[in-house]
Protein backbone atom coordinates (compact mmCIF):
# COMPACT_ATOMS: atom_id res chain seq x y z
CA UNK A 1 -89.08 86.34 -8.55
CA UNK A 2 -88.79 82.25 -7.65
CA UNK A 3 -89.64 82.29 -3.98
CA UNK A 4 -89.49 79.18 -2.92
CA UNK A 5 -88.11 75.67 -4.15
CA UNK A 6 -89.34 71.66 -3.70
CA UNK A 7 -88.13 69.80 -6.03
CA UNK A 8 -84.79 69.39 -8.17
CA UNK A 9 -82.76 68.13 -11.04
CA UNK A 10 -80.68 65.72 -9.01
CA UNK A 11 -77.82 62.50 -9.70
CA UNK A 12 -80.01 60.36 -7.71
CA UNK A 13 -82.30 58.99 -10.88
CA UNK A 14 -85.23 59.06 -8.97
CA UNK A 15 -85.90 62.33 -8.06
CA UNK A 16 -85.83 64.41 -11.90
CA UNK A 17 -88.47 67.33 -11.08
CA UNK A 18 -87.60 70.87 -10.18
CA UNK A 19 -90.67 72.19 -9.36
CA UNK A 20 -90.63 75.60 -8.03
CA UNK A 21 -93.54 78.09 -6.30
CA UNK A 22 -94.18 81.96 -6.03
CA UNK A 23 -94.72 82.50 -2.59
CA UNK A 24 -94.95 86.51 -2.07
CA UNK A 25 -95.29 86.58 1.62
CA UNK A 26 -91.58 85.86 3.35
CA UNK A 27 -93.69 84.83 6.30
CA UNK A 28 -95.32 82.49 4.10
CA UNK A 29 -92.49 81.01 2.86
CA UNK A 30 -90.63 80.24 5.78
CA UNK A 31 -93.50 78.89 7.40
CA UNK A 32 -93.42 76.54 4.18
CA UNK A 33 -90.15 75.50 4.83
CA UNK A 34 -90.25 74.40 8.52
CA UNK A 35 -93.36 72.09 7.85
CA UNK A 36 -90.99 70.77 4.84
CA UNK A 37 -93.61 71.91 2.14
CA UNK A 38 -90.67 73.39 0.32
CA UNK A 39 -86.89 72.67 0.28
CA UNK A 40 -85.54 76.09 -0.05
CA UNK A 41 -86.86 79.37 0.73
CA UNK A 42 -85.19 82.43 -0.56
CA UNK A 43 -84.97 85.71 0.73
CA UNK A 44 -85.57 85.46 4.08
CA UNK A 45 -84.12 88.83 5.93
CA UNK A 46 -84.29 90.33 8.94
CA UNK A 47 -86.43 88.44 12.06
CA UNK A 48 -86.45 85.46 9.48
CA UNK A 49 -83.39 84.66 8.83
CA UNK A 50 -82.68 84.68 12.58
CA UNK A 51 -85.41 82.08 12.72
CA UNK A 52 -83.88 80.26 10.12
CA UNK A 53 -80.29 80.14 12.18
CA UNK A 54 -82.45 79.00 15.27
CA UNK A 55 -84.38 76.11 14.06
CA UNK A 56 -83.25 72.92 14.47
CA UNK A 57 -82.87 71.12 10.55
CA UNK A 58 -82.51 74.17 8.51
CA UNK A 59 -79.45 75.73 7.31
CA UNK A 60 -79.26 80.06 6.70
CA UNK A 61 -77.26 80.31 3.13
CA UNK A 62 -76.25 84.44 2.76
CA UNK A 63 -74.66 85.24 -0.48
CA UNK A 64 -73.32 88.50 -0.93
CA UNK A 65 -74.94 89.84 -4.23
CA UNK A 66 -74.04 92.56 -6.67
CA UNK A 67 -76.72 94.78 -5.74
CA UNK A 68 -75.86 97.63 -4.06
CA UNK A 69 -78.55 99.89 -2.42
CA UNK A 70 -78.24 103.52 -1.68
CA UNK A 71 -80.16 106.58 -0.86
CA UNK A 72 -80.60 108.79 -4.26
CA UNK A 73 -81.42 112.87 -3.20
CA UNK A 74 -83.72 113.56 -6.23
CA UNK A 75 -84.36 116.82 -5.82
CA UNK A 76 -80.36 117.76 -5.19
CA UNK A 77 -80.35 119.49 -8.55
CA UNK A 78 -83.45 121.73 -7.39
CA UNK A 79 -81.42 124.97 -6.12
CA UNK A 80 -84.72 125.76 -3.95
CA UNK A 81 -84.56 122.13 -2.33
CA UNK A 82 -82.52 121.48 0.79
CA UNK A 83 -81.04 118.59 -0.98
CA UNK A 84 -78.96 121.26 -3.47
CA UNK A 85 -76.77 121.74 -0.21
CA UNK A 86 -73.91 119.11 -0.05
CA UNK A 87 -73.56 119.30 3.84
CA UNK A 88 -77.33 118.10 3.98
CA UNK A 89 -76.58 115.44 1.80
CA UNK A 90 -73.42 114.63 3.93
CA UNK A 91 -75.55 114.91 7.49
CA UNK A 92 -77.99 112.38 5.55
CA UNK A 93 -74.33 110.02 5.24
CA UNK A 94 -73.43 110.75 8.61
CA UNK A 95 -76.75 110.08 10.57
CA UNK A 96 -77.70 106.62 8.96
CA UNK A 97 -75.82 103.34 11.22
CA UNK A 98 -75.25 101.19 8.46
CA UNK A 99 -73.58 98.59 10.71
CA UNK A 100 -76.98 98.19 12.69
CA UNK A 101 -79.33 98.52 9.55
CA UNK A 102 -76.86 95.13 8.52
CA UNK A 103 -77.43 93.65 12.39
CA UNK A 104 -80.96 93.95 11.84
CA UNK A 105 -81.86 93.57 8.70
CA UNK A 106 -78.94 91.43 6.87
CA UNK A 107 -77.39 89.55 10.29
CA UNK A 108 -74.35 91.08 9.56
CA UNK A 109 -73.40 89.70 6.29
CA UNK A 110 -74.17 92.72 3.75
CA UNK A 111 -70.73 94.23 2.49
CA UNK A 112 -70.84 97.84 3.36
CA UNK A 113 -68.87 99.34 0.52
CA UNK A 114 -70.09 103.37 0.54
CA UNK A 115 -70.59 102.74 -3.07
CA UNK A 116 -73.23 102.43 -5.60
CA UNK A 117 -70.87 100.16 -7.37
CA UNK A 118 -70.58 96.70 -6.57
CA UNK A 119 -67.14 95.75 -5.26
CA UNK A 120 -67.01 93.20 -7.63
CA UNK A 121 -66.81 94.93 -10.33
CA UNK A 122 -64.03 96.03 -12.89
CA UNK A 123 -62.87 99.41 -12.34
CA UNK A 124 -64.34 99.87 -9.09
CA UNK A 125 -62.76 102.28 -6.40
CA UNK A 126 -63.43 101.85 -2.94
CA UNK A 127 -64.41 105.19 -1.21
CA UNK A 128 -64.17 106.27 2.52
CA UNK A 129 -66.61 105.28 4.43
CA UNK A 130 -69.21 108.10 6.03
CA UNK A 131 -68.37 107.01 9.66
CA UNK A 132 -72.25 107.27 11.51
CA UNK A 133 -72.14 110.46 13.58
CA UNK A 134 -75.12 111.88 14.49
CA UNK A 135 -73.71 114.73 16.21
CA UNK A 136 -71.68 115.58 13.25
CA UNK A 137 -74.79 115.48 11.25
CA UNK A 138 -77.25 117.46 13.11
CA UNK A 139 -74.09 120.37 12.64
CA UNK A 140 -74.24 119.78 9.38
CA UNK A 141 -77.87 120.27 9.15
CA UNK A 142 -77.10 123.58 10.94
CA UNK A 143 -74.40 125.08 9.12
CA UNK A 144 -77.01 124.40 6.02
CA UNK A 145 -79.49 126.64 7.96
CA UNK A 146 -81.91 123.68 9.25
CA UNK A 147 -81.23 123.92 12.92
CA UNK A 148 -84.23 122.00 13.40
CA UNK A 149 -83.89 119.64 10.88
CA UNK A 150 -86.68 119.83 7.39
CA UNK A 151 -89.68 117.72 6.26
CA UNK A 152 -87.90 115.90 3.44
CA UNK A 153 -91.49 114.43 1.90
CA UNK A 154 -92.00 111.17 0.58
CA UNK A 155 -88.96 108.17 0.78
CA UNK A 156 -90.09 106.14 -2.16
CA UNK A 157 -88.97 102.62 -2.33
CA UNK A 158 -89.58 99.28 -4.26
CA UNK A 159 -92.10 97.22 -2.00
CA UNK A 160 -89.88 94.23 -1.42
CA UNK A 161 -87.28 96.69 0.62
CA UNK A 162 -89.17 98.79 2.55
CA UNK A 163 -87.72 97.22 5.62
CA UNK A 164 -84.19 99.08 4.39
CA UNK A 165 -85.77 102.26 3.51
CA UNK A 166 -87.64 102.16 7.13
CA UNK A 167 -84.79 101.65 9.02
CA UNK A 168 -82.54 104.23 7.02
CA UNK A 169 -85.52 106.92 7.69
CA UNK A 170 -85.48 106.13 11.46
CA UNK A 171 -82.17 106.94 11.22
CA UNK A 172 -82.57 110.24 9.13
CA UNK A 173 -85.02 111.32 11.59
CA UNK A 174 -83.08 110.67 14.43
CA UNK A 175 -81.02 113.67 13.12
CA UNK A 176 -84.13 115.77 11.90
CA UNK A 177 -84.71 114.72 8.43
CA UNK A 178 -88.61 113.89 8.41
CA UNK A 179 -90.14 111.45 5.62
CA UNK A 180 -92.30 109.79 4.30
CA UNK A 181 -92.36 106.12 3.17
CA UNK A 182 -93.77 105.43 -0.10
CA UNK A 183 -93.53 101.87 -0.56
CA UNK A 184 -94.53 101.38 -4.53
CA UNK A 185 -95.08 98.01 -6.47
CA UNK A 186 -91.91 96.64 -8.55
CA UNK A 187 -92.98 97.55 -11.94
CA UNK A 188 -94.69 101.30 -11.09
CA UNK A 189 -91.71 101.80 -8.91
CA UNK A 190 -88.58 101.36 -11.77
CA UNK A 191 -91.59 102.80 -14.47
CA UNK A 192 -91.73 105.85 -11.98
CA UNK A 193 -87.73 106.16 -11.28
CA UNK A 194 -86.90 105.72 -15.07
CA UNK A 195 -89.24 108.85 -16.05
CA UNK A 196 -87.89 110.94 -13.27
CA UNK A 197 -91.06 111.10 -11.73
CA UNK A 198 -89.96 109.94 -8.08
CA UNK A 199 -89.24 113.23 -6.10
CA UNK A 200 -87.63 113.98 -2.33
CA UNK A 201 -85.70 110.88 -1.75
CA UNK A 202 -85.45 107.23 -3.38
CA UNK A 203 -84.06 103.89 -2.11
CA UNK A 204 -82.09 102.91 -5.18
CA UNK A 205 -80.25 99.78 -6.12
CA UNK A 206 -79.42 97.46 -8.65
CA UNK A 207 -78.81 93.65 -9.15
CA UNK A 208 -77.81 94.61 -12.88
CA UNK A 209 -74.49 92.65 -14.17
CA UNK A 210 -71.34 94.73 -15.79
CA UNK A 211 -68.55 96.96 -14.82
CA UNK A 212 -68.14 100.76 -12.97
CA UNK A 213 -68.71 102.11 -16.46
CA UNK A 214 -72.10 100.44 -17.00
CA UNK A 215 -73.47 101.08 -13.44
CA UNK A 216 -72.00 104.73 -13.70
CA UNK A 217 -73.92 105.33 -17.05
CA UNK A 218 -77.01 104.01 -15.68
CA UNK A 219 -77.05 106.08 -12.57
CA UNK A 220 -74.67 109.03 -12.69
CA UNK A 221 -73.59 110.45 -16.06
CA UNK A 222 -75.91 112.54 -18.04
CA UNK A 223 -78.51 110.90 -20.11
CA UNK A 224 -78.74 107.75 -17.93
CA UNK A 225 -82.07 106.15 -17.49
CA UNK A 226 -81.82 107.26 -13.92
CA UNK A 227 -80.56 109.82 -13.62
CA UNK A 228 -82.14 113.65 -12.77
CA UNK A 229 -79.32 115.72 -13.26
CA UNK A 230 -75.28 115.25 -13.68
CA UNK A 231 -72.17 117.31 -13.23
CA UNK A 232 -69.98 118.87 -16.18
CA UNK A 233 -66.75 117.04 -14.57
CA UNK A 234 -68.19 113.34 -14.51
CA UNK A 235 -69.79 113.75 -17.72
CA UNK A 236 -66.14 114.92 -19.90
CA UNK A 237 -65.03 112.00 -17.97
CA UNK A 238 -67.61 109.51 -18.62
CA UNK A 239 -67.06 110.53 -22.38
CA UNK A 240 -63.62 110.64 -22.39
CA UNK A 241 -63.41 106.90 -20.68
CA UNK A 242 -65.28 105.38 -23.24
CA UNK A 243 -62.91 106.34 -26.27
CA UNK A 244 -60.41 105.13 -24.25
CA UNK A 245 -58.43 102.26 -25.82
CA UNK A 246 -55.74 102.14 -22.81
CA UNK A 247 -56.89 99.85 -19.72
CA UNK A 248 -54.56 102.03 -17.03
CA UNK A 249 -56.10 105.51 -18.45
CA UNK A 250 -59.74 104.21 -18.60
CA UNK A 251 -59.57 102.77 -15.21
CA UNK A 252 -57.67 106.29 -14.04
CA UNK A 253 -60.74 108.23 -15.02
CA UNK A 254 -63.60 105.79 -13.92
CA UNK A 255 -61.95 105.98 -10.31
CA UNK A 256 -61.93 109.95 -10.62
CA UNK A 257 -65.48 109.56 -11.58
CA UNK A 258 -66.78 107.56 -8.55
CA UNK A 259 -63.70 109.33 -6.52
CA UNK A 260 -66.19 112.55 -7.77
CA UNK A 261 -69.22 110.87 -7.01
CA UNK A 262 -67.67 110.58 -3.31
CA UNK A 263 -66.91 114.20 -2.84
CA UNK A 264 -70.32 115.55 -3.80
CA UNK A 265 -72.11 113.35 -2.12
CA UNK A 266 -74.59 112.76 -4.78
CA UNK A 267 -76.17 109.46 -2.86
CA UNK A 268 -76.01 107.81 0.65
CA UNK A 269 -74.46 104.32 0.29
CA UNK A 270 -76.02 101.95 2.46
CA UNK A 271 -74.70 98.18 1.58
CA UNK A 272 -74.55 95.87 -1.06
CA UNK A 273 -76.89 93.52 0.01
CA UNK A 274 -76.50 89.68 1.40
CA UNK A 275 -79.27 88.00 0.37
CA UNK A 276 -80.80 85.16 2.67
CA UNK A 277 -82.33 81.61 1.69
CA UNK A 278 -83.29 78.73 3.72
CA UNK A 279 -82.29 75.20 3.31
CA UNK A 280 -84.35 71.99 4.50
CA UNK A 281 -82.96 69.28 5.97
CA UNK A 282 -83.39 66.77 2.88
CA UNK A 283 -80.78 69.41 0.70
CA UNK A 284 -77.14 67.59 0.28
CA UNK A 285 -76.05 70.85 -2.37
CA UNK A 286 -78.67 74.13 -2.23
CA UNK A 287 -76.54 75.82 -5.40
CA UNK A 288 -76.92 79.11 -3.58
CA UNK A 289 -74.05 80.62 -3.64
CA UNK A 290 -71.95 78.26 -5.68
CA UNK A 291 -71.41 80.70 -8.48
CA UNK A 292 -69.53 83.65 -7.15
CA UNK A 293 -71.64 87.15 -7.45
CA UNK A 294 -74.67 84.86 -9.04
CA UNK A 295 -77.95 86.24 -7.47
CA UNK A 296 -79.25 84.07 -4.20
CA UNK A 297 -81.01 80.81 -6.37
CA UNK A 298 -80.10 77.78 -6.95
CA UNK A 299 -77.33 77.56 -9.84
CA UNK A 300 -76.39 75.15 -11.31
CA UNK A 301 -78.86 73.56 -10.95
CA UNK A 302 -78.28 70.32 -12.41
CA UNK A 303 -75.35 70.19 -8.90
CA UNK A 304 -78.17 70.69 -6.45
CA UNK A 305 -78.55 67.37 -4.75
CA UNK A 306 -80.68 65.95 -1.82
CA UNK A 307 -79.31 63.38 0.47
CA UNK A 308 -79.07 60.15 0.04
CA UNK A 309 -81.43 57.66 2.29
């Protein structure tokens, strides 16, 4: 991932270099761009991008993204687990505050969509959202026979968002669901997720480009490369969508897919994501955000432009 940016392919002649720097740490990379080390700074959630909005000379960009990210209930297809009940899958919907994981973490501008679909998309169907209600949850949790709420084990999540899965476990034990975090490195994580090795729960999400169809065969019909177990319904659908020559009919059953996907609760929504960059004061054009649904760098980037002395 291209963390940080200093130098560009401008229009003024002089300046022809795009030179561009890994900076892991977000820390680090703010810090880089308020001593002007660096021009832009990407990804800079949370605390950060606050900082960003309050220092004097540098601009917050937020760009909402196609990635949606969302809670996936591994074990669900496990009839021992508690995750095989679909009211403990709904109290997991119902006790998460997605509005304040956005405050906090996103400063508002993540789209909450209650899908794993990006809104964007062809063919997408926007659900109901899961209104947070804690008290509506902890019934839930009851009616399933877990008065007292469960251990739920290990919340395993890619490294570079364990600040969403943290705050969406806070919320989950709020209402008695105990876990874990398991924050994993990028590669072992998706390696992991893709061999159905990840168990309990998993912070899912995808930046992947396409339509419902592609994101729904990726994560939800049987055979995807992640997913742990399907439904008889979804899958005649899925199959029967892609034979489907007619546009109307095609887009008739993808909504009944994700309409399905809704109703059984199979995941917990939690936003598509906004992502954050900082801008220096010597940037006339950043590029972020000037193609619509690109990812949060620069693009084009022969348009990016510094000002003129």
């Amino acid at each position: 991932m291209l963390e940080a940016f200093d130098g560009y392919w401008c229009k003024t002649p002089s300046v022809k270099r795009l030179v561009f720097r890994v900076v892991p740490d977000d820390a680090t990379r703010l810090a880089a761009l308020k001593r002007g080390e660096v021009d832009i700074a990407y990804l800079l959630q949370g605390p950060l991008g606050e900082e960003v909005r309050r220092t004097p000379g540098l601009t917050l960009k937020a760009t909402v993204v196609p990635t949606p990210f969302w809670i996936y209930f591994a074990d669900q297809w496990d009839a021992k687990s508690p995750w095989h009940d679909r009211r403990v899958r709904l109290a997991a919907n119902h006790a998460i505050d997605r509005n304040a994981i956005n405050q906090a973490e996103n400063l508002g501008f993540a789209k909450i969509t209650n899908s794993i679909v990006p809104a964007s998309f062809d063919f997408y169907w926007q659900p109901p959202l899961h209104p947070y209600d804690p008290a509506q949850a902890k019934k839930l949790l009851a009616d399933a026979g877990y008065p007292n709420g469960f251990d739920a084990g290990d919340f395993y999540v890619d490294a570079a968002f364990t600040n969403v899965a943290e705050a969406s476990a806070n919320f989950l034990q709020a209402a008695g669901i105990r876990a874990r975090l398991r924050p994993l490195e990028r590669p072992a994580f998706f390696k992991l997720f893709g061999e159905k090795k990840l168990k309990n729960l998993v912070l899912g999400g995808s930046g992947a480009f396409g339509n419902a169809a592609t994101r729904l065969e990726a994560f939800v019909a049987s055979g995807g490369v992640y997913v742990y177990g399907s439904h008889a319904d979804i899958d005649g659908l899925f199959r029967e969508q892609a034979s489907e020559l007619d546009r109307k009919r095609r887009e008739a059953a993808l909504h009944r897919i994700q309409q399905l996907v809704h109703e059984k609760a199979l995941f917990a929504p939690i936003w598509q994501l906004a992502a954050m960059s900082g801008v220096g004061p010597r940037v006339e054009e950043s590029g972020i955000g000037v193609i619509a649904s690109y990812a949060f760098f620069s693009a084009p980037y022969e348009d990016v432009r510094l000002k003129t002395r």
